[in-house]
PDB file of N, CA and C in Angstrom:
ATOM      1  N   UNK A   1     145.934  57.812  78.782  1.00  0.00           N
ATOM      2  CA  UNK A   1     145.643  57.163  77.516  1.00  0.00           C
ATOM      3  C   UNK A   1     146.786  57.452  76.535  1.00  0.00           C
ATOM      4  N   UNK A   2     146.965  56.537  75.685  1.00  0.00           N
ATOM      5  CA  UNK A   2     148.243  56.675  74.844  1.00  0.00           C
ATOM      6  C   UNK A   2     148.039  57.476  73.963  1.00  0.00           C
ATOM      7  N   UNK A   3     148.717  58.245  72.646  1.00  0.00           N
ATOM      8  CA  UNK A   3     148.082  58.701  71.555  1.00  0.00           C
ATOM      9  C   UNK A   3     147.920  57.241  70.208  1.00  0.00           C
ATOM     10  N   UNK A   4     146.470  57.063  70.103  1.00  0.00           N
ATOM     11  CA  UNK A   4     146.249  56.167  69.326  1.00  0.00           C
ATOM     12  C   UNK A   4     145.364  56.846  67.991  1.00  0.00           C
ATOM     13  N   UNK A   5     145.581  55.828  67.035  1.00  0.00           N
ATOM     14  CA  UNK A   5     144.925  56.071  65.701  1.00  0.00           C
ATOM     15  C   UNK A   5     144.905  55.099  65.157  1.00  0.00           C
ATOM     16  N   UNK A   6     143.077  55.170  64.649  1.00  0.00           N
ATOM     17  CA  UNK A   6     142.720  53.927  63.873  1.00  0.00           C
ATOM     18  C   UNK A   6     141.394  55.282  62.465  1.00  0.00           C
ATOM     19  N   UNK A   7     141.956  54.336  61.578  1.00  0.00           N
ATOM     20  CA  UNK A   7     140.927  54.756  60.476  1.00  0.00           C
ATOM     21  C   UNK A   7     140.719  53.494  59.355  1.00  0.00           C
ATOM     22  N   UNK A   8     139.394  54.160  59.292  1.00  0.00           N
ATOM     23  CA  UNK A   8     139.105  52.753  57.787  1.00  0.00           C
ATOM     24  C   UNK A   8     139.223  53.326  57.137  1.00  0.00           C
ATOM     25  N   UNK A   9     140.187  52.216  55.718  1.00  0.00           N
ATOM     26  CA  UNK A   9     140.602  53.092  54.505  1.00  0.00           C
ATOM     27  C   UNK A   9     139.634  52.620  53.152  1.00  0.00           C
ATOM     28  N   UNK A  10     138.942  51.274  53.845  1.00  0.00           N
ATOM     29  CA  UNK A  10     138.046  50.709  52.899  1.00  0.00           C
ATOM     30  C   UNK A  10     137.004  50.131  53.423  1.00  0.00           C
ATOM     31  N   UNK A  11     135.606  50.061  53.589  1.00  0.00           N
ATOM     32  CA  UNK A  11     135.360  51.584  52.116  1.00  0.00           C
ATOM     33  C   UNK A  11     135.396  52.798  52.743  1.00  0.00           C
ATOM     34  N   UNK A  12     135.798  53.636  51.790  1.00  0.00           N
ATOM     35  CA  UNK A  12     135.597  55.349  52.022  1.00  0.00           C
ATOM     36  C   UNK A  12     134.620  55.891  51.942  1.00  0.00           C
ATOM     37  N   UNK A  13     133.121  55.327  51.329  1.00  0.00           N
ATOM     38  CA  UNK A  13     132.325  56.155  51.828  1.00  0.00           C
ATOM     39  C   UNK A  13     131.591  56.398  50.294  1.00  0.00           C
ATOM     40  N   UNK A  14     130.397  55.762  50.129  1.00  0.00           N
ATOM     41  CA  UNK A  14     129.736  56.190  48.610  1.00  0.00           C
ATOM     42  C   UNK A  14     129.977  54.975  47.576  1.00  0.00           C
ATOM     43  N   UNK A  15     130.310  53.609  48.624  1.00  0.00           N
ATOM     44  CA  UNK A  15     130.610  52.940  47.653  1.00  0.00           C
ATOM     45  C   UNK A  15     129.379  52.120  47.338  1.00  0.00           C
ATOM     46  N   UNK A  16     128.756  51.472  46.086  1.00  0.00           N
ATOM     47  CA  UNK A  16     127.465  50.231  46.356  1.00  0.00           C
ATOM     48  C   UNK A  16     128.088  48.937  46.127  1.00  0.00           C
ATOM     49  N   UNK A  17     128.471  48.002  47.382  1.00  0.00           N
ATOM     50  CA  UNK A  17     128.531  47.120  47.240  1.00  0.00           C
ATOM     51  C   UNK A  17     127.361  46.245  47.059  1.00  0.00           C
ATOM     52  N   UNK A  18     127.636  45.424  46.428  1.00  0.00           N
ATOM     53  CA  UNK A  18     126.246  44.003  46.099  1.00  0.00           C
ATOM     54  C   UNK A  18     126.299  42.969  47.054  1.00  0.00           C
ATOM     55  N   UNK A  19     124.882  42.556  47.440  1.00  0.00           N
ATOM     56  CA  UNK A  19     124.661  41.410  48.455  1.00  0.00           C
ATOM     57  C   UNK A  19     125.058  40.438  47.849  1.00  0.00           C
ATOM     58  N   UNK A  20     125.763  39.390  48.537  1.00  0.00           N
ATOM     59  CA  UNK A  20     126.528  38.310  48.433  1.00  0.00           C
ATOM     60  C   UNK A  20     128.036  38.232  47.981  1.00  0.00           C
ATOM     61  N   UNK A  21     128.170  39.549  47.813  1.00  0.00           N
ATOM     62  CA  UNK A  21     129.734  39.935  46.917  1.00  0.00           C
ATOM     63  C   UNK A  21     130.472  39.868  48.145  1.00  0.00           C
ATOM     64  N   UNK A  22     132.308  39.597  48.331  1.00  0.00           N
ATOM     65  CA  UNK A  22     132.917  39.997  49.327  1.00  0.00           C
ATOM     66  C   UNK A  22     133.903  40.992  49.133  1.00  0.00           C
ATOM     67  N   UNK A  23     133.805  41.498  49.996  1.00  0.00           N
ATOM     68  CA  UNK A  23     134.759  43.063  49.756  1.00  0.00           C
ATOM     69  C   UNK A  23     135.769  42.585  50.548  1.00  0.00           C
ATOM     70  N   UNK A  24     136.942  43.662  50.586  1.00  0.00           N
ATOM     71  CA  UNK A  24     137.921  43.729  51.650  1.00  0.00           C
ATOM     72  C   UNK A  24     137.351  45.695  52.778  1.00  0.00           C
ATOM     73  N   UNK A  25     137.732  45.068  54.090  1.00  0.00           N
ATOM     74  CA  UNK A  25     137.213  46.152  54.820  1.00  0.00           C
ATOM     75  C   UNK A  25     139.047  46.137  55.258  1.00  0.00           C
ATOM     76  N   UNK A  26     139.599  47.591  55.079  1.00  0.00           N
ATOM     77  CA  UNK A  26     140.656  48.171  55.278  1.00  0.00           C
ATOM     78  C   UNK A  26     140.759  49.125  56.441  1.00  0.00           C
ATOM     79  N   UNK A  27     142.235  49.306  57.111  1.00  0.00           N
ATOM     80  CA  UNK A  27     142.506  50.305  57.899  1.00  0.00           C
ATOM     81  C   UNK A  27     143.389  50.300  58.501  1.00  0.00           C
ATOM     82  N   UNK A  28     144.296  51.368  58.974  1.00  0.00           N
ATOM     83  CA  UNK A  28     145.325  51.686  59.960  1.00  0.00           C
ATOM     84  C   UNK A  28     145.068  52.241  61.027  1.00  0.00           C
ATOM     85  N   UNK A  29     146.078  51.660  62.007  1.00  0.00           N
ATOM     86  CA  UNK A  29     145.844  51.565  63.482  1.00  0.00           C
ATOM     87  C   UNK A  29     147.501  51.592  64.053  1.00  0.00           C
ATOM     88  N   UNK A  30     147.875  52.557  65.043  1.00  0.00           N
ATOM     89  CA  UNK A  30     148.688  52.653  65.488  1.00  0.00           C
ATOM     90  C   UNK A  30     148.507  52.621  67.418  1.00  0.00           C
ATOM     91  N   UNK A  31     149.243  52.381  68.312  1.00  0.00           N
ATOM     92  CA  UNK A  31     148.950  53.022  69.796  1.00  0.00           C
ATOM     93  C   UNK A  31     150.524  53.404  70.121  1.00  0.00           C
ATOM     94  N   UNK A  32     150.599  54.019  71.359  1.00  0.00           N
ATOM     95  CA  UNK A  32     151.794  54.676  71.841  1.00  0.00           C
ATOM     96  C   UNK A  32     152.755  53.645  72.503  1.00  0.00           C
ATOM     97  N   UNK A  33     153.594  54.615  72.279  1.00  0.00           N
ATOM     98  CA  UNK A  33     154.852  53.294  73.502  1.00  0.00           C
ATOM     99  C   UNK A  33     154.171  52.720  74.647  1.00  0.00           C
ATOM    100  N   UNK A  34     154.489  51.428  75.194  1.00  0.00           N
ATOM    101  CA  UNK A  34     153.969  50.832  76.347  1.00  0.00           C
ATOM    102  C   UNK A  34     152.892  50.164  76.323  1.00  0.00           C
ATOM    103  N   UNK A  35     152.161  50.748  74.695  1.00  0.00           N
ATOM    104  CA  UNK A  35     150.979  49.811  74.608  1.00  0.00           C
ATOM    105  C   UNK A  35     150.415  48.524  73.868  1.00  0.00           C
ATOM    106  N   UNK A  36     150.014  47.865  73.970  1.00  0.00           N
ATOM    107  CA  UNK A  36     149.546  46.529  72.593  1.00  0.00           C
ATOM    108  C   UNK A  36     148.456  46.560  71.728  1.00  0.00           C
ATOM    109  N   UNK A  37     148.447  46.444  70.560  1.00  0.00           N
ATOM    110  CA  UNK A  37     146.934  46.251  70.310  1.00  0.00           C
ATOM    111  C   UNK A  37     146.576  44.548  70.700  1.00  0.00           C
ATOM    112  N   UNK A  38     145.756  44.350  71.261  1.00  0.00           N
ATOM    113  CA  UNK A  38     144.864  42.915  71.650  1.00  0.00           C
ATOM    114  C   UNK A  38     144.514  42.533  70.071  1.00  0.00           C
ATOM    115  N   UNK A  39     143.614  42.703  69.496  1.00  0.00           N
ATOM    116  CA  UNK A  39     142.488  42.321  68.404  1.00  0.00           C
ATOM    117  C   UNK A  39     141.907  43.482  68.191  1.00  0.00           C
ATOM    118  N   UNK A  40     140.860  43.415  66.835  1.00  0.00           N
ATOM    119  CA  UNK A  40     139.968  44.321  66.279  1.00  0.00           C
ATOM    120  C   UNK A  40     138.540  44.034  66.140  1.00  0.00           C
ATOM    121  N   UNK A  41     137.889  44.457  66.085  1.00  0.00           N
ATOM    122  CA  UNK A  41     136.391  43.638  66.217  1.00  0.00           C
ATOM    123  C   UNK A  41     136.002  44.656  65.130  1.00  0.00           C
ATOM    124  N   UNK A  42     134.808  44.224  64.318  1.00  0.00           N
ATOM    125  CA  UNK A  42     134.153  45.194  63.094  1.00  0.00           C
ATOM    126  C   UNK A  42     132.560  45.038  63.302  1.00  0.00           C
ATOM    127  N   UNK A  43     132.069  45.908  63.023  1.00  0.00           N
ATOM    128  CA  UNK A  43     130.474  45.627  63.265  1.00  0.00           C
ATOM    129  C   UNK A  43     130.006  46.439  62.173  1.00  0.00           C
ATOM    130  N   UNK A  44     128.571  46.299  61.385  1.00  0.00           N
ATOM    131  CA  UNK A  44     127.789  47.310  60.920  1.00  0.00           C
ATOM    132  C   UNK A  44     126.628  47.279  61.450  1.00  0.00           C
ATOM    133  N   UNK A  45     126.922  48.694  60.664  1.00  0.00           N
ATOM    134  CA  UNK A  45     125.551  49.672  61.032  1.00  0.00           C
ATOM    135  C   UNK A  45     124.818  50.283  60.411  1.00  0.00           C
ATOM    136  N   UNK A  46     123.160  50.387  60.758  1.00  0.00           N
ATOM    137  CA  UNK A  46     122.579  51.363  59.851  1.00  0.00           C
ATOM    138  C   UNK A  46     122.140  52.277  60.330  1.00  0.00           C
ATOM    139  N   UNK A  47     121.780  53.432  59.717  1.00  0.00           N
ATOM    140  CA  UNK A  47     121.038  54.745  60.328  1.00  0.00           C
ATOM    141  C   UNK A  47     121.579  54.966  61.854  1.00  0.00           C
ATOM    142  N   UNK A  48     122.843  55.145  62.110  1.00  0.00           N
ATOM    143  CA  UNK A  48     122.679  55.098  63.225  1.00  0.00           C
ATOM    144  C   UNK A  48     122.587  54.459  64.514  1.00  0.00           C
ATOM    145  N   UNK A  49     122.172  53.134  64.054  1.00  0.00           N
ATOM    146  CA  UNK A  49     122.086  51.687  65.395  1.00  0.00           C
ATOM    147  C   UNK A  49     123.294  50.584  64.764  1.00  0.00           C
ATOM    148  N   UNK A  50     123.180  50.061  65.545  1.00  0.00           N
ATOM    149  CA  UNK A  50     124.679  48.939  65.253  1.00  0.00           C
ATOM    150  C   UNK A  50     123.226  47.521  64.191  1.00  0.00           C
ATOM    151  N   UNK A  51     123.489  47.799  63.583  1.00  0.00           N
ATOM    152  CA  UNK A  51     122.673  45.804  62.419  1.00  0.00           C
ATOM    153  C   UNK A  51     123.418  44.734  62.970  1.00  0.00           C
ATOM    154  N   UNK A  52     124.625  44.654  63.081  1.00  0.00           N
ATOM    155  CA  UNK A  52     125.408  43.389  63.043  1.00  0.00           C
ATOM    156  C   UNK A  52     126.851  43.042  63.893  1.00  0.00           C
ATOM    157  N   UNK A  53     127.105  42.337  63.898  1.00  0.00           N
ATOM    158  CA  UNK A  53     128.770  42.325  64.449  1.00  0.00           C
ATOM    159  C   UNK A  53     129.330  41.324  63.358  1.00  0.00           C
ATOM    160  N   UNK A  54     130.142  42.158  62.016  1.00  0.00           N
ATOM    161  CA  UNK A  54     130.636  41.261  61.339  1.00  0.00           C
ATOM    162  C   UNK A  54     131.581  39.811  61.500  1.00  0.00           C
ATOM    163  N   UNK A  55     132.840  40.604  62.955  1.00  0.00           N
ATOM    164  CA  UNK A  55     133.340  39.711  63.299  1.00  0.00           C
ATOM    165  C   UNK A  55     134.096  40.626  64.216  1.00  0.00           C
ATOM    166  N   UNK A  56     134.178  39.464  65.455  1.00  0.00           N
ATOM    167  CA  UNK A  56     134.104  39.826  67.141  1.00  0.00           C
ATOM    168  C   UNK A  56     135.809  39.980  67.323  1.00  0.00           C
ATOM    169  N   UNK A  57     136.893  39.511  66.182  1.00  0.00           N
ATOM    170  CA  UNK A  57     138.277  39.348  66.323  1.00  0.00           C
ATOM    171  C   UNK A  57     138.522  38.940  65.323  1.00  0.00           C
ATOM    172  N   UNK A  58     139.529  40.265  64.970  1.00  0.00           N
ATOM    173  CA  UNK A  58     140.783  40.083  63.933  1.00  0.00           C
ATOM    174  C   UNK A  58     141.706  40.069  64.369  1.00  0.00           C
ATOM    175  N   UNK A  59     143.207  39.775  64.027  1.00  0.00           N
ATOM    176  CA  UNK A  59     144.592  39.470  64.873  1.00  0.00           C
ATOM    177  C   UNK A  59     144.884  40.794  64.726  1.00  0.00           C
ATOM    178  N   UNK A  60     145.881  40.985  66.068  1.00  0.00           N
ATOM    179  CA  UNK A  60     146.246  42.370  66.085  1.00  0.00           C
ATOM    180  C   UNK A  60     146.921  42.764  65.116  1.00  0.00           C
ATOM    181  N   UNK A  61     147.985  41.717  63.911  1.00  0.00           N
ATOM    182  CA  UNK A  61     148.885  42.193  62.920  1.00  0.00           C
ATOM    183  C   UNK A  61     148.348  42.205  62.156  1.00  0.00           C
ATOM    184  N   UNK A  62     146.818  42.240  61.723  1.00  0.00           N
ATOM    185  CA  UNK A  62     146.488  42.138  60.428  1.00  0.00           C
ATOM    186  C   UNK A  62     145.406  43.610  60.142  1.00  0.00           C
ATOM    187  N   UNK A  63     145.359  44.132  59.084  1.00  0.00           N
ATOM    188  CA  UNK A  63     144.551  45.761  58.617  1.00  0.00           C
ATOM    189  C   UNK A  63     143.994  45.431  57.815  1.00  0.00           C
ATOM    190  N   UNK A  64     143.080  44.465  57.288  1.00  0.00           N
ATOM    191  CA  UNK A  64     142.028  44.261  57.033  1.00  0.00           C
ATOM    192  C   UNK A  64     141.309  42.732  57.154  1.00  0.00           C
ATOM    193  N   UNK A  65     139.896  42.801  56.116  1.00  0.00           N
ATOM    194  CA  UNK A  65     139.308  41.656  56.506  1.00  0.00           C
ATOM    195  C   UNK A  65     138.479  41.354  55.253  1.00  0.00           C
ATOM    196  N   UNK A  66     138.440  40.069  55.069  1.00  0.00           N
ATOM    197  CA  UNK A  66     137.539  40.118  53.811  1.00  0.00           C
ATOM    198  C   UNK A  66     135.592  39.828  54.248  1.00  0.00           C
ATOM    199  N   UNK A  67     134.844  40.344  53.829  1.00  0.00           N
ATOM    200  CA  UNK A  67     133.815  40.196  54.467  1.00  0.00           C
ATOM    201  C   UNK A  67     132.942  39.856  53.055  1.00  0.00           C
ATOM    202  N   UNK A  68     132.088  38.709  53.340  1.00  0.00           N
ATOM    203  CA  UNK A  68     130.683  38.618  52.191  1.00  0.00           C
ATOM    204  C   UNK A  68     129.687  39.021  52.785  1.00  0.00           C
ATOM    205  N   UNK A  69     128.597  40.332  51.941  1.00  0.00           N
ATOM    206  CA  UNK A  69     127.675  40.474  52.609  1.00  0.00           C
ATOM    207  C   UNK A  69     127.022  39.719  52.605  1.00  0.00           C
ATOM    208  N   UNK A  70     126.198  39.312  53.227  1.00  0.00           N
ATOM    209  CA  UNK A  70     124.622  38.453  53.515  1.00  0.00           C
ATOM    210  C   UNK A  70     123.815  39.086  52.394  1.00  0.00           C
ATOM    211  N   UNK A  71     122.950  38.315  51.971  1.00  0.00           N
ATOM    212  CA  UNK A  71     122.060  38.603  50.761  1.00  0.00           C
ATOM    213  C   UNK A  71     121.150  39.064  51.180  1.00  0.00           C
ATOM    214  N   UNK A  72     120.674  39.087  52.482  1.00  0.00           N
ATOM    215  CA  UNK A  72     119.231  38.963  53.568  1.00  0.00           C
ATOM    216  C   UNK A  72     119.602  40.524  53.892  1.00  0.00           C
ATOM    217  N   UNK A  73     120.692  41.259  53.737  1.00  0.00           N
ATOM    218  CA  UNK A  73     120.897  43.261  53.967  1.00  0.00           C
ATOM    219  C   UNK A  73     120.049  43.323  52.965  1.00  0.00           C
ATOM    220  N   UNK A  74     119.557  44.026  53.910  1.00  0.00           N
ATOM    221  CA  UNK A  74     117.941  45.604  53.833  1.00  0.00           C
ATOM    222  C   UNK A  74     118.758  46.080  52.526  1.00  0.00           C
ATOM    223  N   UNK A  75     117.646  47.106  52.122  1.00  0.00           N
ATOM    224  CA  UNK A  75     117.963  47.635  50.512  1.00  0.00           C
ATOM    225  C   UNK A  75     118.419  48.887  50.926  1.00  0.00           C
ATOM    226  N   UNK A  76     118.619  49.371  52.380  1.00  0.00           N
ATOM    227  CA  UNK A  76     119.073  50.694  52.853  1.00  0.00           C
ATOM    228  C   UNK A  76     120.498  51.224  52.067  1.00  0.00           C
ATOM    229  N   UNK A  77     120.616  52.747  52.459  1.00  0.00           N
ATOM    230  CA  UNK A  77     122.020  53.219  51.668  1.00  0.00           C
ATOM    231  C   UNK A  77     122.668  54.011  52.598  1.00  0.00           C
ATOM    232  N   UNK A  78     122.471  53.723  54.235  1.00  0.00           N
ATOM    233  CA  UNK A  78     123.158  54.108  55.270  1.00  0.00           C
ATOM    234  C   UNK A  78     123.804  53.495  56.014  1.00  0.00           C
ATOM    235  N   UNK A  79     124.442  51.681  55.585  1.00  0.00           N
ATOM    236  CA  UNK A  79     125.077  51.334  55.886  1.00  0.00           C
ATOM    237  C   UNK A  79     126.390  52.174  56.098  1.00  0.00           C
ATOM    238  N   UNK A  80     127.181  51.808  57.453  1.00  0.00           N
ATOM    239  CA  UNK A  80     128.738  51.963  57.728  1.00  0.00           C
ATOM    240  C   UNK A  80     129.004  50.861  58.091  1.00  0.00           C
ATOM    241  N   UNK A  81     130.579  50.938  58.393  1.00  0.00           N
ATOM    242  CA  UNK A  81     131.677  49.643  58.852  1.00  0.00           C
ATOM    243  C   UNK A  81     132.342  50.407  59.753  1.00  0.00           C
ATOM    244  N   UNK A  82     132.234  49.736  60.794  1.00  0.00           N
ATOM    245  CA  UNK A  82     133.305  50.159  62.548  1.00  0.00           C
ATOM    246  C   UNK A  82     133.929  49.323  62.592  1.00  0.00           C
ATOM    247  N   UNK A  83     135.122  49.918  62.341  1.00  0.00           N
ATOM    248  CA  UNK A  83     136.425  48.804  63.400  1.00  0.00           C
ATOM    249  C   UNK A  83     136.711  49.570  64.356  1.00  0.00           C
ATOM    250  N   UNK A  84     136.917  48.361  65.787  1.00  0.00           N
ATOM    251  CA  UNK A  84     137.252  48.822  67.233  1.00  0.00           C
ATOM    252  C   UNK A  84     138.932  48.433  67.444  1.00  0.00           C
ATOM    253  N   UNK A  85     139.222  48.695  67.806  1.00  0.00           N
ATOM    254  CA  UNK A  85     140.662  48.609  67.867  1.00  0.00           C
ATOM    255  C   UNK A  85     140.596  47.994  69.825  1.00  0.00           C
ATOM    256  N   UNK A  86     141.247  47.064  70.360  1.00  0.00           N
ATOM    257  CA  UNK A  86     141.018  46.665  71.097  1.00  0.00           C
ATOM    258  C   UNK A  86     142.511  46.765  72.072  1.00  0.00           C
ATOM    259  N   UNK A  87     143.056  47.303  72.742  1.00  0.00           N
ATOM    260  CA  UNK A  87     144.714  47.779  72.934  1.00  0.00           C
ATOM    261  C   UNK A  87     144.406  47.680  74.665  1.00  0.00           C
ATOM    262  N   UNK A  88     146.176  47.210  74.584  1.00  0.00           N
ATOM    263  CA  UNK A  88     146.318  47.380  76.629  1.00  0.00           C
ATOM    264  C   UNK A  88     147.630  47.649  76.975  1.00  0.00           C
ATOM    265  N   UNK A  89     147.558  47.995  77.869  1.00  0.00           N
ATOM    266  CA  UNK A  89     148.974  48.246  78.705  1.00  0.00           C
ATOM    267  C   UNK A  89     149.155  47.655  79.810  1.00  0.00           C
ATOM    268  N   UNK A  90     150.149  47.248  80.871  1.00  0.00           N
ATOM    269  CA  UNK A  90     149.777  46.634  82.386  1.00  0.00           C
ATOM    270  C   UNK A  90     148.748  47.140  82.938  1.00  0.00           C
ATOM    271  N   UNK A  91     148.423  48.181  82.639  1.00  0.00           N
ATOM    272  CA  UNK A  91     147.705  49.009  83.656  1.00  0.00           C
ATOM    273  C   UNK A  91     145.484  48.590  83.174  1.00  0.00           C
ATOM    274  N   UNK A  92     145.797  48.745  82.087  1.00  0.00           N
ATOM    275  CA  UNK A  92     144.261  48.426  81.640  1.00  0.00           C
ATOM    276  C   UNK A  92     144.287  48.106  80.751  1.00  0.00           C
ATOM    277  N   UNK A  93     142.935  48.119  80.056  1.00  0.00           N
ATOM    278  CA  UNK A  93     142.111  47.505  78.418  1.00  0.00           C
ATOM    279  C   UNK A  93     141.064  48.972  78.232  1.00  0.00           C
ATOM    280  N   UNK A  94     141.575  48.919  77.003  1.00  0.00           N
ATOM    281  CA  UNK A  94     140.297  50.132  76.220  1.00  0.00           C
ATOM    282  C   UNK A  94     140.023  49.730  74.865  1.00  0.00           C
ATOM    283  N   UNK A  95     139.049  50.219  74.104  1.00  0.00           N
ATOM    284  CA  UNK A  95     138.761  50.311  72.692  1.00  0.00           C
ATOM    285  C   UNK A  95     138.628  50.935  72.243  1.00  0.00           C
ATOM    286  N   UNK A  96     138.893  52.010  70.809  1.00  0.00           N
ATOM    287  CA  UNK A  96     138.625  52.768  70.228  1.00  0.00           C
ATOM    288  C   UNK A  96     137.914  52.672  68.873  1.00  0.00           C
ATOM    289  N   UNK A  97     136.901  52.937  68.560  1.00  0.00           N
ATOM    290  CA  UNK A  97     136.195  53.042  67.559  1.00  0.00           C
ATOM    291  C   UNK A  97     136.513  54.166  66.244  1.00  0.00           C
ATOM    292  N   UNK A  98     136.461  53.175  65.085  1.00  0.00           N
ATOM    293  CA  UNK A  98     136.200  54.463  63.967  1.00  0.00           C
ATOM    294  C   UNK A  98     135.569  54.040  63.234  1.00  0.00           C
ATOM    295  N   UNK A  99     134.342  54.467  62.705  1.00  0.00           N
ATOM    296  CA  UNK A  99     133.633  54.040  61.365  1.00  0.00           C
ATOM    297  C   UNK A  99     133.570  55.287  59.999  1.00  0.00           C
ATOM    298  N   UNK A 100     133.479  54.433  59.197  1.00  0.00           N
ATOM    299  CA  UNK A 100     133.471  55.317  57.816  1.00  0.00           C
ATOM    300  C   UNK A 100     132.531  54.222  56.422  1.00  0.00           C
ATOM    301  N   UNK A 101     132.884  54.684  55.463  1.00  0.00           N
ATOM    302  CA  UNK A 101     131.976  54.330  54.434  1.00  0.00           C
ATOM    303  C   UNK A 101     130.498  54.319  54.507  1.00  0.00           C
ATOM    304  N   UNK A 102     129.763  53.082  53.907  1.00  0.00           N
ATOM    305  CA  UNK A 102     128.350  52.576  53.639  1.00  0.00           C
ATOM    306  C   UNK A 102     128.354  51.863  52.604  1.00  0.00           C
TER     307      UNK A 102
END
């Protein structure tokens, strides 16, 4: 496996966004020599279980995404945001996950 790194820089964590508002969801992502990133996929989550798949592919050159929440999100305050980082080499395909905020 290469040495890779992905983190979300937005949101950090404690933020209240409002239903129907659109945010930007941020982050950096690097992988090692020999490797590509494919795409990014983002999903949320609450308490723990995955709620949603915001969106299944972002381009590999791009570190963020603008997202509107749905008005129809629960009144919960344990929302997070996962971006997967989606990367290959000749040899295979892997994904790496990082989530942060709510």
């Amino acid at each position: 496996m290469p040495a890779t790194e992905i983190a979300v820089t937005e949101p950090s964590g404690g933020q209240n966004w409002q239903k129907g508002t659109t945010q930007i969801i941020s982050w950096t992502a690097s992988v090692g020599f020999g490797y590509t990133i494919d795409h990014f996929s983002i999903t949320l989550w609450n308490g723990g279980a995955q709620d949603s798949v915001i969106t299944s592919h972002v381009g590999s050159s791009s570190r963020q995404y603008s997202w509107t929440l749905a008005s129809n999100l629960g009144n919960d305050t344990d929302y997070r945001v996962q971006v997967k980082m989606h990367y290959h080499s000749g040899g295979g395909q892997w994904a790496i996950p990082y989530m942060n905020g709510r």
